[in-house]
N, C-alpha and C. Protein backbone atom coordinates (compact mmCIF):
# COMPACT_ATOMS: atom_id res chain seq x y z
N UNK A 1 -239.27 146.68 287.37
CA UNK A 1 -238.94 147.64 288.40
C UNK A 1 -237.50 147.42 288.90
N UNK A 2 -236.71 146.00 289.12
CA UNK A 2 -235.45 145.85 289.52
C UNK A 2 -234.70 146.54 288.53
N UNK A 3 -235.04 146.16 287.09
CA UNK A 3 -234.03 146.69 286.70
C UNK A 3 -234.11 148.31 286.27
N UNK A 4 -235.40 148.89 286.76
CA UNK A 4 -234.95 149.95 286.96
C UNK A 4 -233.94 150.55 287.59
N UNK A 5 -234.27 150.08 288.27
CA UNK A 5 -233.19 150.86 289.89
C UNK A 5 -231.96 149.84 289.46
N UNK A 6 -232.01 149.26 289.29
CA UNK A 6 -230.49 148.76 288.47
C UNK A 6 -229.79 149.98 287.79
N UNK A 7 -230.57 150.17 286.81
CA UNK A 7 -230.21 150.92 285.46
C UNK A 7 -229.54 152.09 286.09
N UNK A 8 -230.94 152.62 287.55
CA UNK A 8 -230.49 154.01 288.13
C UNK A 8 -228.95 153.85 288.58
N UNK A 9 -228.40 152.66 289.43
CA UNK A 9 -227.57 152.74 290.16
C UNK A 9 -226.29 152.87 289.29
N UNK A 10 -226.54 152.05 288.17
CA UNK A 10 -225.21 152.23 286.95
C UNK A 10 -224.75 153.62 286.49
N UNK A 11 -225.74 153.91 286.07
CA UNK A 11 -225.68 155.13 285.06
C UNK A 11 -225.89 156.46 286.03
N UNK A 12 -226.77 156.76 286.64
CA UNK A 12 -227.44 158.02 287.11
C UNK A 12 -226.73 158.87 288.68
N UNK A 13 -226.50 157.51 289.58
CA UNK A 13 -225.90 158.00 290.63
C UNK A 13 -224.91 158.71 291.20
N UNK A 14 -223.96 158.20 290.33
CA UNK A 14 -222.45 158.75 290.35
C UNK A 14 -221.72 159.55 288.99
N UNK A 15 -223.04 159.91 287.82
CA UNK A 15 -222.59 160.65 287.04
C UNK A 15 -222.42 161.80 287.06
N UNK A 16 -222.09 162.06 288.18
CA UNK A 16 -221.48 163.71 288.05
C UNK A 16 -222.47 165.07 288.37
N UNK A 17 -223.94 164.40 287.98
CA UNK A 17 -224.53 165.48 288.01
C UNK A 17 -225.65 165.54 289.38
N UNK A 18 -225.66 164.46 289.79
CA UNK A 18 -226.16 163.81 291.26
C UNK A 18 -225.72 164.44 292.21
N UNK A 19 -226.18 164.73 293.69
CA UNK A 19 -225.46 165.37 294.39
C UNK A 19 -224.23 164.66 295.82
N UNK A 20 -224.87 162.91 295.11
CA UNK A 20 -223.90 162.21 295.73
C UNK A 20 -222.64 161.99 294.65
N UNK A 21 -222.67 162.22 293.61
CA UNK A 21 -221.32 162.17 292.98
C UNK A 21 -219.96 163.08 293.27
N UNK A 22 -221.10 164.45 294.00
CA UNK A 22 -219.81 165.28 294.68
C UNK A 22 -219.00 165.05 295.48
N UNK A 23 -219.48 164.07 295.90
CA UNK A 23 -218.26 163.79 297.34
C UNK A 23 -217.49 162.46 296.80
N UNK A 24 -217.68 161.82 295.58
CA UNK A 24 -216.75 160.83 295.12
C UNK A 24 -215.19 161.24 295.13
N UNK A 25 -214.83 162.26 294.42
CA UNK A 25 -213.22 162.99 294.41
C UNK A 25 -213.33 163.14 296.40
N UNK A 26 -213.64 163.43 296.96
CA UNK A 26 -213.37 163.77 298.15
C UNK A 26 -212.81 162.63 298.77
N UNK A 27 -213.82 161.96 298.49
CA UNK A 27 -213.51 160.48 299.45
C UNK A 27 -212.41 159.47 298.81
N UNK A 28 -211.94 160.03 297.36
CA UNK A 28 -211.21 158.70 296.52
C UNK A 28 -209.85 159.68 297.27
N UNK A 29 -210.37 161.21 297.53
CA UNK A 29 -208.83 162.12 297.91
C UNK A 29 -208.56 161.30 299.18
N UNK A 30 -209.07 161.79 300.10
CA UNK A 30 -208.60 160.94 301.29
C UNK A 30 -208.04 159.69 301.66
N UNK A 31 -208.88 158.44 300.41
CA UNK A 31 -208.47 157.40 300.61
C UNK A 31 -207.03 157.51 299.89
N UNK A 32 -206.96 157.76 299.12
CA UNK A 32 -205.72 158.07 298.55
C UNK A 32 -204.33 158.41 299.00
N UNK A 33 -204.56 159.79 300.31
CA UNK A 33 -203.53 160.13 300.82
C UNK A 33 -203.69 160.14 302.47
N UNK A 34 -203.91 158.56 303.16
CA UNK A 34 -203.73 158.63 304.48
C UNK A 34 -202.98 159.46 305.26
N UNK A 35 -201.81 159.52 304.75
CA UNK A 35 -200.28 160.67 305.63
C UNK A 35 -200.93 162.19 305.40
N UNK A 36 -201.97 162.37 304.57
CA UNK A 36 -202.37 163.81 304.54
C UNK A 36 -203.46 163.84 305.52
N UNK A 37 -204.49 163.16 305.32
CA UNK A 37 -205.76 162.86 306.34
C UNK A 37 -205.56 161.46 307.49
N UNK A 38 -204.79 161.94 307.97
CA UNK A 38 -204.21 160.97 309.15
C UNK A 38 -205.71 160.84 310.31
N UNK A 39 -206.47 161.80 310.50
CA UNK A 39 -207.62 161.29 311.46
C UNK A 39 -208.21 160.29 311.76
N UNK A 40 -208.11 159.02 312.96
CA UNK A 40 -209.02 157.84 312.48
C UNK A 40 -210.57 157.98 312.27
N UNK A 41 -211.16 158.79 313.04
CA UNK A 41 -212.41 158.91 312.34
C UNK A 41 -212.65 159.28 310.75
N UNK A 42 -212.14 160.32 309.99
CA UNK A 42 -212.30 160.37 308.99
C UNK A 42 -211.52 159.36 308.25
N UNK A 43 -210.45 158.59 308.62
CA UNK A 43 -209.93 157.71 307.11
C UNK A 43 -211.15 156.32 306.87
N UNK A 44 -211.45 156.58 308.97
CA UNK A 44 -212.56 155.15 308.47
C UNK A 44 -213.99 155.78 307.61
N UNK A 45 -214.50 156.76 308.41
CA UNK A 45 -215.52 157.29 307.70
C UNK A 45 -215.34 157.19 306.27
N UNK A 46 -214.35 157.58 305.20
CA UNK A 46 -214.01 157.90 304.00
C UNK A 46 -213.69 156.45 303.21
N UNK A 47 -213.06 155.32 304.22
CA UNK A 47 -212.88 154.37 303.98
C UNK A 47 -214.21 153.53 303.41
N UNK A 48 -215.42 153.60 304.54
CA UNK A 48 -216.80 153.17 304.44
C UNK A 48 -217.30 153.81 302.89
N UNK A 49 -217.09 155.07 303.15
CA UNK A 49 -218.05 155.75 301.69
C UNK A 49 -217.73 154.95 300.49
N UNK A 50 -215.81 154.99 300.71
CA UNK A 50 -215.86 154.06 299.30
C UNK A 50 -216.00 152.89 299.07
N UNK A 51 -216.31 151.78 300.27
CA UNK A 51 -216.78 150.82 300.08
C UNK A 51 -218.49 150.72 299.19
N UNK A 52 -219.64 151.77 300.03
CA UNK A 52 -220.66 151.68 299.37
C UNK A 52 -220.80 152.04 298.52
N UNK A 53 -219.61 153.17 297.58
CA UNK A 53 -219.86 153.58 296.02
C UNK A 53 -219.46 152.62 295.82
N UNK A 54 -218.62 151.56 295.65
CA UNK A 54 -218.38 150.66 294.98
C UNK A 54 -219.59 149.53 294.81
N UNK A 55 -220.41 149.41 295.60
CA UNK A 55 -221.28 148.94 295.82
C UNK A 55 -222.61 149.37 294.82
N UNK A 56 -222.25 150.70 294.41
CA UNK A 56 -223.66 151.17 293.74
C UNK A 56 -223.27 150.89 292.26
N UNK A 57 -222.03 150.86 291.59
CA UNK A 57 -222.02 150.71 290.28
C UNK A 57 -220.76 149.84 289.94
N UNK A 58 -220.92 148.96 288.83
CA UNK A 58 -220.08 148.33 288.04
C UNK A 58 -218.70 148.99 287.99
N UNK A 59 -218.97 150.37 287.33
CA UNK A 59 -218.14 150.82 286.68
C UNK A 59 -217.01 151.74 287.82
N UNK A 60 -217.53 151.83 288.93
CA UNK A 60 -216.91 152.78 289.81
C UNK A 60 -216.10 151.53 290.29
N UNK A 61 -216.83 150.60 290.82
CA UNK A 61 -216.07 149.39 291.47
C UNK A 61 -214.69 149.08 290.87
N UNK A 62 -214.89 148.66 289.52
CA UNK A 62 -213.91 148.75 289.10
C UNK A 62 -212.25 149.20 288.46
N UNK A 63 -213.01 150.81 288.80
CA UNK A 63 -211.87 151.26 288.54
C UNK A 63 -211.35 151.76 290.11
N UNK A 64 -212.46 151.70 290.96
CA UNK A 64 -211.23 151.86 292.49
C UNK A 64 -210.93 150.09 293.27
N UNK A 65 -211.34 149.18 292.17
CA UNK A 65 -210.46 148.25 292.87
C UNK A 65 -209.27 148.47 293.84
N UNK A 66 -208.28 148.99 292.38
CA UNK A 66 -207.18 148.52 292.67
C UNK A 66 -206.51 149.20 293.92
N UNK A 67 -207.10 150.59 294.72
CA UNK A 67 -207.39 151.24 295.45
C UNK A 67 -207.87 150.95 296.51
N UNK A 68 -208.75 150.31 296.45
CA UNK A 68 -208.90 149.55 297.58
C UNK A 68 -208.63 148.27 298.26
N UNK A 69 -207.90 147.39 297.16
CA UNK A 69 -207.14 146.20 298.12
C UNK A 69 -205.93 147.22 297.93
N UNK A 70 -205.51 147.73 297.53
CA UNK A 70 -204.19 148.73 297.99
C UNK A 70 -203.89 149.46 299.58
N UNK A 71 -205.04 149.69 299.68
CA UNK A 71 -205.46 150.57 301.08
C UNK A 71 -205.72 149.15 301.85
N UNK A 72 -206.41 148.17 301.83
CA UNK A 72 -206.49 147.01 302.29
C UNK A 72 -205.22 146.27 303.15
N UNK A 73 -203.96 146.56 302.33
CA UNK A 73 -202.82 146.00 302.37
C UNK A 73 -202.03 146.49 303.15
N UNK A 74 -201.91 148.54 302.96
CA UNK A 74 -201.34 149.48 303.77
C UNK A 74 -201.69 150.09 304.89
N UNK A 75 -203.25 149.66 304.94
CA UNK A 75 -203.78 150.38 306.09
C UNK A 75 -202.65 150.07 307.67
N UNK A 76 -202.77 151.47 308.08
CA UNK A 76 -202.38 151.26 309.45
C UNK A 76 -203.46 150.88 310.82
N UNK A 77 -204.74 151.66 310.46
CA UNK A 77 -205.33 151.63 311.03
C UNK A 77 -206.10 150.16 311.29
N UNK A 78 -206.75 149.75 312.52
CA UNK A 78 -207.54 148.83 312.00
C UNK A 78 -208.85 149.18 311.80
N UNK A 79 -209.46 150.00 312.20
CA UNK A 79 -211.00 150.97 312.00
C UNK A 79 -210.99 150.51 310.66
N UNK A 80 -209.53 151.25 310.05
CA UNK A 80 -209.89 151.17 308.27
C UNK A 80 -209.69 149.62 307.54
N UNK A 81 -208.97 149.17 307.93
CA UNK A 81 -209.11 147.89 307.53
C UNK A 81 -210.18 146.56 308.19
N UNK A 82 -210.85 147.07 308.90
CA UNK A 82 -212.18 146.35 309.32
C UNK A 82 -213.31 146.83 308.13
N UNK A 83 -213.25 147.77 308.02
CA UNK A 83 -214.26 148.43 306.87
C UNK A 83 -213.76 148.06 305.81
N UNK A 84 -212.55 147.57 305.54
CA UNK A 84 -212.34 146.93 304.29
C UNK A 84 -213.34 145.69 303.94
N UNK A 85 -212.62 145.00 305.09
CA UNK A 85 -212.97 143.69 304.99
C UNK A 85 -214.81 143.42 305.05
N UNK A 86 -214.78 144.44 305.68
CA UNK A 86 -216.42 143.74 305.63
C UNK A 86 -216.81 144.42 304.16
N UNK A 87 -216.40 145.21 303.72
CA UNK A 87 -216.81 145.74 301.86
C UNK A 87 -216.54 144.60 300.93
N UNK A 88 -215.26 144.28 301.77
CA UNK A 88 -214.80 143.18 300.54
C UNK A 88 -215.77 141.81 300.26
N UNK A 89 -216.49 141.48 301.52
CA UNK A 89 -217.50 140.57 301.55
C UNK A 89 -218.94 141.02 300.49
N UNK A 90 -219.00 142.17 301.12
CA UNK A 90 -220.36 142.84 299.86
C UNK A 90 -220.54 142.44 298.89
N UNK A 91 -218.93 143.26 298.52
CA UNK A 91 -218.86 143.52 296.99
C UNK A 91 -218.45 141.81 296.14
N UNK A 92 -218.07 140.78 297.35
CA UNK A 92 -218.07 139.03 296.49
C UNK A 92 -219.20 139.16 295.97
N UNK A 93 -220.35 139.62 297.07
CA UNK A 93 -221.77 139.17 296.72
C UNK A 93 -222.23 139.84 295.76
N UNK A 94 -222.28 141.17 295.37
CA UNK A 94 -222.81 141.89 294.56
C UNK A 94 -222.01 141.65 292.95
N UNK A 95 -220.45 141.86 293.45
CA UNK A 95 -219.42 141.75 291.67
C UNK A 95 -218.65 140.64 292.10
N UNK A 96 -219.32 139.42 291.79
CA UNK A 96 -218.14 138.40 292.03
C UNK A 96 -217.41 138.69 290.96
N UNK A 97 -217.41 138.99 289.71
CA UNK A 97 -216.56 138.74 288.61
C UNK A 97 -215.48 139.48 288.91
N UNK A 98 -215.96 140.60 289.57
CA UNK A 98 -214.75 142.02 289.42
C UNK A 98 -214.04 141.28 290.44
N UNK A 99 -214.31 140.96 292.18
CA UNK A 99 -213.42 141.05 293.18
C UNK A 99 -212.70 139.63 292.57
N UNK A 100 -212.83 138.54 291.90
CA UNK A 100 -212.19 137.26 292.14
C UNK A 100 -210.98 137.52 291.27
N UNK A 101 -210.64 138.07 290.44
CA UNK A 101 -209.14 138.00 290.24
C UNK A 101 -208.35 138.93 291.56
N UNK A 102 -208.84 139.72 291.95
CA UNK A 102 -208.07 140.42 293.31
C UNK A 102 -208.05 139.44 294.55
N UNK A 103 -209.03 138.51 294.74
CA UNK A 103 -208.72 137.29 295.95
C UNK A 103 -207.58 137.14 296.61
N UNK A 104 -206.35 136.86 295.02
CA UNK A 104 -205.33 136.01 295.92
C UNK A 104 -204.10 137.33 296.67
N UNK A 105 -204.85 138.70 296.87
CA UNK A 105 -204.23 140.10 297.56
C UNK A 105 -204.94 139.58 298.61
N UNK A 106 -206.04 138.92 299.01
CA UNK A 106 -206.58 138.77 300.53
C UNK A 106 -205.64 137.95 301.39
């Protein structure tokens, strides 16, 4: 049964055809361009989302790493960089492999 819902979270969640995969481009947009979505409620809100997609799959994690200790680094806000930091703890626990070469950006 774990690795069902394993399997689900890899493959099924964020492939596109889910109706939480729709709001992935939304939220990678925002995080992307703070000076466009300057709101602190929404950069943190948007900030959070992409902490927990990263959280649901291998493969997403990894390719918005670099995105998110990026935003980690630039944030102005602290809303958004509190929500970093507590993702960044998660995601040790869940992908140590992925976050430990990004460490020495903390």
């Amino acid at each position: 049964e774990m690795e069902l819902i394993r399997t689900i979270c890899e493959t099924e969640l964020l492939d596109g055809k889910q109706l939480l995969s729709a709001f992935v481009p939304l939220v990678v947009k925002i995080c992307n361009n703070p000076g466009l979505y300057s709101d602190p409620a929404l950069s943190a809100a948007a900030t959070l989302a992409l902490g927990k997609f990263c959280m649901i799959s291998t493969e997403f994690c990894d390719s918005h790493l670099r995105l998110f200790f990026t935003m980690m680094e630039k944030a102005k806000l602290s809303s958004v960089r509190a929500n970093l930091i507590i993702a960044v703890g998660d995601l040790a626990i869940r992908f140590p492999n992925l976050v430990e070469p990004w460490t020495p950006h903390l």
